[in-house]
Structures are given as C-alpha cells and as structure tokens.
Protein backbone atom coordinates (compact mmCIF):
# COMPACT_ATOMS: atom_id res chain seq x y z
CA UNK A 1 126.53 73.75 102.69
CA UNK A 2 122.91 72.40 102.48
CA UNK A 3 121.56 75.46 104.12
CA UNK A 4 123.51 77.85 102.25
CA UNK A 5 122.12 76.49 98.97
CA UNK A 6 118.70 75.82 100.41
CA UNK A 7 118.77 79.99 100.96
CA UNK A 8 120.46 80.36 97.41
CA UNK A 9 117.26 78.92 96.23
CA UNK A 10 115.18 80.38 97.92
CA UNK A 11 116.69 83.81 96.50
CA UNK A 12 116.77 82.60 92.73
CA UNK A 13 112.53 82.44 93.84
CA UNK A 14 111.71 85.25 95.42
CA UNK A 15 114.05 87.15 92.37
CA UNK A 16 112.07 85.18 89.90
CA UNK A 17 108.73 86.57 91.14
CA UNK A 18 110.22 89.74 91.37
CA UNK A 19 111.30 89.88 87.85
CA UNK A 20 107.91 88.87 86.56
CA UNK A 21 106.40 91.93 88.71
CA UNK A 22 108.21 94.68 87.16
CA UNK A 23 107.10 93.31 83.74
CA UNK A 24 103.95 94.61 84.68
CA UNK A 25 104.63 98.29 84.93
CA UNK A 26 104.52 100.61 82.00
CA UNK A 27 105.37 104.23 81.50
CA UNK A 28 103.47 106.52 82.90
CA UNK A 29 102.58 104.12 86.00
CA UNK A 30 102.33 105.52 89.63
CA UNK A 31 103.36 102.22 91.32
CA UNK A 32 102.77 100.83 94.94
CA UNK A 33 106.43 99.41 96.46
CA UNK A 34 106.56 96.92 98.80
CA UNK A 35 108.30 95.74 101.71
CA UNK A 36 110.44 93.26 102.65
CA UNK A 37 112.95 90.98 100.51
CA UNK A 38 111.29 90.19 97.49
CA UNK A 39 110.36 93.62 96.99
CA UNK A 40 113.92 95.03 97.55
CA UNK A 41 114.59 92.69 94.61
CA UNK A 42 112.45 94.31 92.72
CA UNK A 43 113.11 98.02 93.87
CA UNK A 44 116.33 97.27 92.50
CA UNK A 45 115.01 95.76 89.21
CA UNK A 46 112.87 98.90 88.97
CA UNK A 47 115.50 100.92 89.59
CA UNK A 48 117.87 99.89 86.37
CA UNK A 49 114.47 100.13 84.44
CA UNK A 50 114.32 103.55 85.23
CA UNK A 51 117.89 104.28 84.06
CA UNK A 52 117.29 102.31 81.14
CA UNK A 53 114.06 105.04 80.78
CA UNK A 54 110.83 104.19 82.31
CA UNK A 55 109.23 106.77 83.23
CA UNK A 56 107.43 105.84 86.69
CA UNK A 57 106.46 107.70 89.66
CA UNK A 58 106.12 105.58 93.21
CA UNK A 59 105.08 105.47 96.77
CA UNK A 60 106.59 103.33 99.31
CA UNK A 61 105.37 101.59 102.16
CA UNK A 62 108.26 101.80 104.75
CA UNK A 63 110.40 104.16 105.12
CA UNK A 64 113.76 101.60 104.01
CA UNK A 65 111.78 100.71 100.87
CA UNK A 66 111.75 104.55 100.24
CA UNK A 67 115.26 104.77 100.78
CA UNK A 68 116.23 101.75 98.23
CA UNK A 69 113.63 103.16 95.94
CA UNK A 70 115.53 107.04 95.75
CA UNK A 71 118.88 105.30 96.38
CA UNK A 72 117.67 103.23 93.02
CA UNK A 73 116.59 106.36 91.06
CA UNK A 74 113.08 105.96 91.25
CA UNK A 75 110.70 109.25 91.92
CA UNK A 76 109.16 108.61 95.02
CA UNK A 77 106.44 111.01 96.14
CA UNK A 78 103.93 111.10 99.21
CA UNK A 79 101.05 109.12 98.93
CA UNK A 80 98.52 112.09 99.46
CA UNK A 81 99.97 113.19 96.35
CA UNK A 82 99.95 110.28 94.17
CA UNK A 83 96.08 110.67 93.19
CA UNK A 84 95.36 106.93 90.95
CA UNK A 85 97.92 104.23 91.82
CA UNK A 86 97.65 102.37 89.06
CA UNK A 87 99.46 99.53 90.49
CA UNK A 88 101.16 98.26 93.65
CA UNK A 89 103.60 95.41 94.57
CA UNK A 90 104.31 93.70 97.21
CA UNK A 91 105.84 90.08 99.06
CA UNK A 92 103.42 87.73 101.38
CA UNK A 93 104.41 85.82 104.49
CA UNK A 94 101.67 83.86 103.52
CA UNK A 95 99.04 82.88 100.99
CA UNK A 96 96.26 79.96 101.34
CA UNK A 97 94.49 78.84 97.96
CA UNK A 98 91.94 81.28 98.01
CA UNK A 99 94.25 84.00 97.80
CA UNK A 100 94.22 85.11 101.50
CA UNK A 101 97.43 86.84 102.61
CA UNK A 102 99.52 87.16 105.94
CA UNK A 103 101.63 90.18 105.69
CA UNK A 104 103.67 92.16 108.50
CA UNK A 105 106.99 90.35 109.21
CA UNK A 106 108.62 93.17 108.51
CA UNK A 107 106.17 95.19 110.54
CA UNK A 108 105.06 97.55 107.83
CA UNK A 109 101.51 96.24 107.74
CA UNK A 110 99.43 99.12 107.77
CA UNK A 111 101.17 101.40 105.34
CA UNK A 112 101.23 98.13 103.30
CA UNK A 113 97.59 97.73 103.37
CA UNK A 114 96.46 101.28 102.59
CA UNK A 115 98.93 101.07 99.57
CA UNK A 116 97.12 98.23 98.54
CA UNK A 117 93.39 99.15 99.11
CA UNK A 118 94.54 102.31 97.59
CA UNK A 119 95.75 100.37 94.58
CA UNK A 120 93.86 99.16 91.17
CA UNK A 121 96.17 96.57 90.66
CA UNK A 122 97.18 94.15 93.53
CA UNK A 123 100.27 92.13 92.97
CA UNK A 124 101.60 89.65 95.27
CA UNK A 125 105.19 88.37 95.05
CA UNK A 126 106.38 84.66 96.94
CA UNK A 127 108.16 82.17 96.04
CA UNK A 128 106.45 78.73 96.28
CA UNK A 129 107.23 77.74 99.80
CA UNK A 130 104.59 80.77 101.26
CA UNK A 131 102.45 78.42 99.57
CA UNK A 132 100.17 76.72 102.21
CA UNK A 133 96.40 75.42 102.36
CA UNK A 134 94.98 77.28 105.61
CA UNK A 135 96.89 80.55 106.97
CA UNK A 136 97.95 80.21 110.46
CA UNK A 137 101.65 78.74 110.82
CA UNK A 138 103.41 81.66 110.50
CA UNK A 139 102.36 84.11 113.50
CA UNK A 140 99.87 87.30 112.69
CA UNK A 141 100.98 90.62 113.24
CA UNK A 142 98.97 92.67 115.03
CA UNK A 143 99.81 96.72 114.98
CA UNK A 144 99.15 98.22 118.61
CA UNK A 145 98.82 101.46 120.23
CA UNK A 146 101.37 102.20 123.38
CA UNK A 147 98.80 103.44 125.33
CA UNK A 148 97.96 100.44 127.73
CA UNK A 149 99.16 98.12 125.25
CA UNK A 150 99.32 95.07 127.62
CA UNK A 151 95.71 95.64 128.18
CA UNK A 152 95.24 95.45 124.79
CA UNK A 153 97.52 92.27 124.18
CA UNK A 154 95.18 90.53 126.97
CA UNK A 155 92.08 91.24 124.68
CA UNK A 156 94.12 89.63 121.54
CA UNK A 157 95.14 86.55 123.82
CA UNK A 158 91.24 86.31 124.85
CA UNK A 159 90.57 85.88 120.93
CA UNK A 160 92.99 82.09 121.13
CA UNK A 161 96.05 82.72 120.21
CA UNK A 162 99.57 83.20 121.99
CA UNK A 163 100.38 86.98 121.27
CA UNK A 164 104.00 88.11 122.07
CA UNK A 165 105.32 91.69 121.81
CA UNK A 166 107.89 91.65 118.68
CA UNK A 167 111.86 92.59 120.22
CA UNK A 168 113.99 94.91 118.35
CA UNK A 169 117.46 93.52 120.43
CA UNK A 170 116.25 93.92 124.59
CA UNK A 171 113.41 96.84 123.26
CA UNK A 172 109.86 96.65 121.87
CA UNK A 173 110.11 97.00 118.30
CA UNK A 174 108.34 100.58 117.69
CA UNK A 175 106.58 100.55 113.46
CA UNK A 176 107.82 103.50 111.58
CA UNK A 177 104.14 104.82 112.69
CA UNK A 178 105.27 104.59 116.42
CA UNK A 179 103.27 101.43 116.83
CA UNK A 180 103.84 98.26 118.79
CA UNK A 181 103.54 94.78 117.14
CA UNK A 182 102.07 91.62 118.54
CA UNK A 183 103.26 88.39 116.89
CA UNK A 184 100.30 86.15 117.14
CA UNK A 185 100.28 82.13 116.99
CA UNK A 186 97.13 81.04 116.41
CA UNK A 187 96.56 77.44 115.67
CA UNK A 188 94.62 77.87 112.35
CA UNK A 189 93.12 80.77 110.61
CA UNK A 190 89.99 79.25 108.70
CA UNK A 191 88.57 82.41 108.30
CA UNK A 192 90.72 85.51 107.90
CA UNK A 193 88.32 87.96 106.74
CA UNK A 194 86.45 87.51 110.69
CA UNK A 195 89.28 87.50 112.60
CA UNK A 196 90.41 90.91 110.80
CA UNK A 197 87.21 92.44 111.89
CA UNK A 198 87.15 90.72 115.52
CA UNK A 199 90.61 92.17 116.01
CA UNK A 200 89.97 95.52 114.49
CA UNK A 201 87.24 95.48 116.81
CA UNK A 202 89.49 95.67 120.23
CA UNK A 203 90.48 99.15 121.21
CA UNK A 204 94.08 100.11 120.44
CA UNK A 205 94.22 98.06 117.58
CA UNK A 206 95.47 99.40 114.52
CA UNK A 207 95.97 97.02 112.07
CA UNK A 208 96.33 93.37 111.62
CA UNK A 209 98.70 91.63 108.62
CA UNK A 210 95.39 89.96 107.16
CA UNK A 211 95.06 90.84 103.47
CA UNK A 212 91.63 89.73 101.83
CA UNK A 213 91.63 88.01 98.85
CA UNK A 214 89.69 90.40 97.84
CA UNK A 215 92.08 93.31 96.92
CA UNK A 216 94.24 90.70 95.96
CA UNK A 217 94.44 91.21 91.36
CA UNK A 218 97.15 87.98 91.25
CA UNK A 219 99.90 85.80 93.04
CA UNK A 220 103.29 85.91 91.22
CA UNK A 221 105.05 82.20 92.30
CA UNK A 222 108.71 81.99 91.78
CA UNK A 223 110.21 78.91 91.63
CA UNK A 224 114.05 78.20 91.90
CA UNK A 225 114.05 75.39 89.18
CA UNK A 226 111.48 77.12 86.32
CA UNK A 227 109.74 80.39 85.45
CA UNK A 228 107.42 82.65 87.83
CA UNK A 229 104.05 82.12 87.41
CA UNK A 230 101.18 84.52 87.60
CA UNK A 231 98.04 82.77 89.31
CA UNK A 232 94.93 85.06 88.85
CA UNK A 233 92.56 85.30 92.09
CA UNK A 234 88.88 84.93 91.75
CA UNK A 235 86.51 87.78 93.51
C-alpha cells in the first residue's frame, strides 16, 4: 500500500508539471513533444486542448510519442518540415542546480536533443525527486553504432564508468534510429558539458543523454502536495 501511493504521488507530480507546460503553448505554436511519462501526460493534455481548439502543429521525438500525439489529435509533421519550433517539451531523468540534464531512459536521446537545440524555447518537465545537486546517480545513456560496438563500449569504460548494453527482454535494445544504448554508472558527473564532448569524441558514438544547461529556457517542478513551479535557468 505504501508503494502504491508513493507511485500515486509521484504521478499527481509529474501531471502537475505537465499541466503547467501546456500553459505555455499558444495558437499558432509549432511545438517540440517529448518522451517518456511526463510527456505522455502532457500529449494527452495537449491533445483535449486541441479539441477544445488550439490550433498547434508538432514534431515528436520517438516514434510512440508520435503515435499518442495523432492518436490525441494533434498535427504532427516531420521535423524537416517544421521550419521555427517555437517551443519544445520534454521530461529529465535528471537535473543538478545549474540546470544540467540527464535524459535517455527511454532511449530517445538523440531525436530528443536535436528537438531541443532545434527549439527557441526549452522546457523541462520533473517532478521534484529528479531534483539532485551533482548528476551522476542515475546511469548515462550513451547512443552507439552496431558496428564493433563492444570496441566502442571498451573506449566508454576507459573514460571511468561501468557501461552496460541496455536489454530489451534476452536482446540488445535497438533506438528507433537502429542504435545501441550503453547505460553508464559513473560515480559523479561534476562536469557534464566535458564528458559530452570526451564521449562524442570516441568513434561510434552518437549521442550521449547530457543536456547543457545551456539550451535549457526553464525547469517546470511538480510537486504532489502544491502547485508546479517554473524555475528559470541562468545562461
């Protein structure tokens, strides 16, 4: 019973950030979507908005997000096509208090990040327990080629961390870019702007799931007892 209402709050959070993310989109908008649970909350919450008559247009950044988003009523169109994005949303893993992200437990990562370098707006939905001082705790996804990947994996390991291959049941799990992902457990992550590059620097990596502060436009903190707050990040 504990852990079912420990979840139940947890949801009543992430819903609450949600809610105060889709106040933020106007008529008119082309909007980034998210991945992951929070932003399936507010997919959905877009979604009545639009029958209700907002007039939005929207690219998604997996390819289940896309589905919720047309199963929702939204107009979803190919990013190559959306010219401005005027604004995208999106869940963290992870923020520190500068504003840093950890993204990619769903293992959309990359489409996530283009979406939101893209973007001119970059929201970021938790609720308050992603809220931590130094990144780190929860493992880094790393997006990886096939080709040779354990070749690659050694080069991640040689950085310090423990890198396993993320299972989808007894297979690799394969991104909807074809990609592998390595779930890295480093110790700390004091600072993630570095390790990006030092990653991004080892052939047959794609991606990593560190976001910089700063693309970062605010932090949206939902909180199961009071109202979402909206926590501005300093460039």
């Amino acid at each position: 019973m504990q852990q079912q209402n420990a979840k139940s709050s947890n949801m009543n959070a992430k819903r609450s950030a949600a809610e105060k993310a889709v106040r933020l989109i106007g008529n008119g908008m082309t909007v980034g979507l998210g991945s992951g649970s929070t932003s399936s909350i507010a997919i959905t919450l877009l979604g009545e908005m639009v029958k209700a008559g907002l007039d939005i247009r929207a690219v998604a950044t997996s390819l289940k997000s896309e589905v919720l988003a047309k199963g929702s009523g939204i107009n979803v169109i190919d990013p190559s096509d959306a010219g401005v994005i005027d604004i995208a949303i999106d869940g963290a893993d992870q923020v520190d208090k500068k504003g840093n992200l950890i993204k990619g437990g769903g293992g959309s990562l990359l489409r996530e990040k283009i979406i939101a370098y893209a973007s001119k707006r970059f929201h970021v939905m938790i609720d308050d327990a992603k809220l931590v001082e130094q990144l780190g705790s929860f493992p880094l996804a790393v997006e990886v080629v096939p080709f040779a990947s354990d070749l690659t994996l050694r080069m991640i390991r040689d950085l310090g961390c423990e890198p396993r291959w993320r299972k989808d049941g007894d297979k690799l799990f394969v991104s909807d870019n074809g990609h592998y992902i390595a779930d890295c457990k480093f110790d700390q992550i004091a600072d993630p702007s570095w390790l990006d590059v030092k990653l991004k620097l080892i052939p047959g990596v794609v991606e990593t799931g560190i976001f910089s502060s700063q693309i970062v436009t605010s932090i949206l903190i939902g909180y199961n007892d009071r109202d979402a707050v909206e926590v501005p990040v300093n460039h």
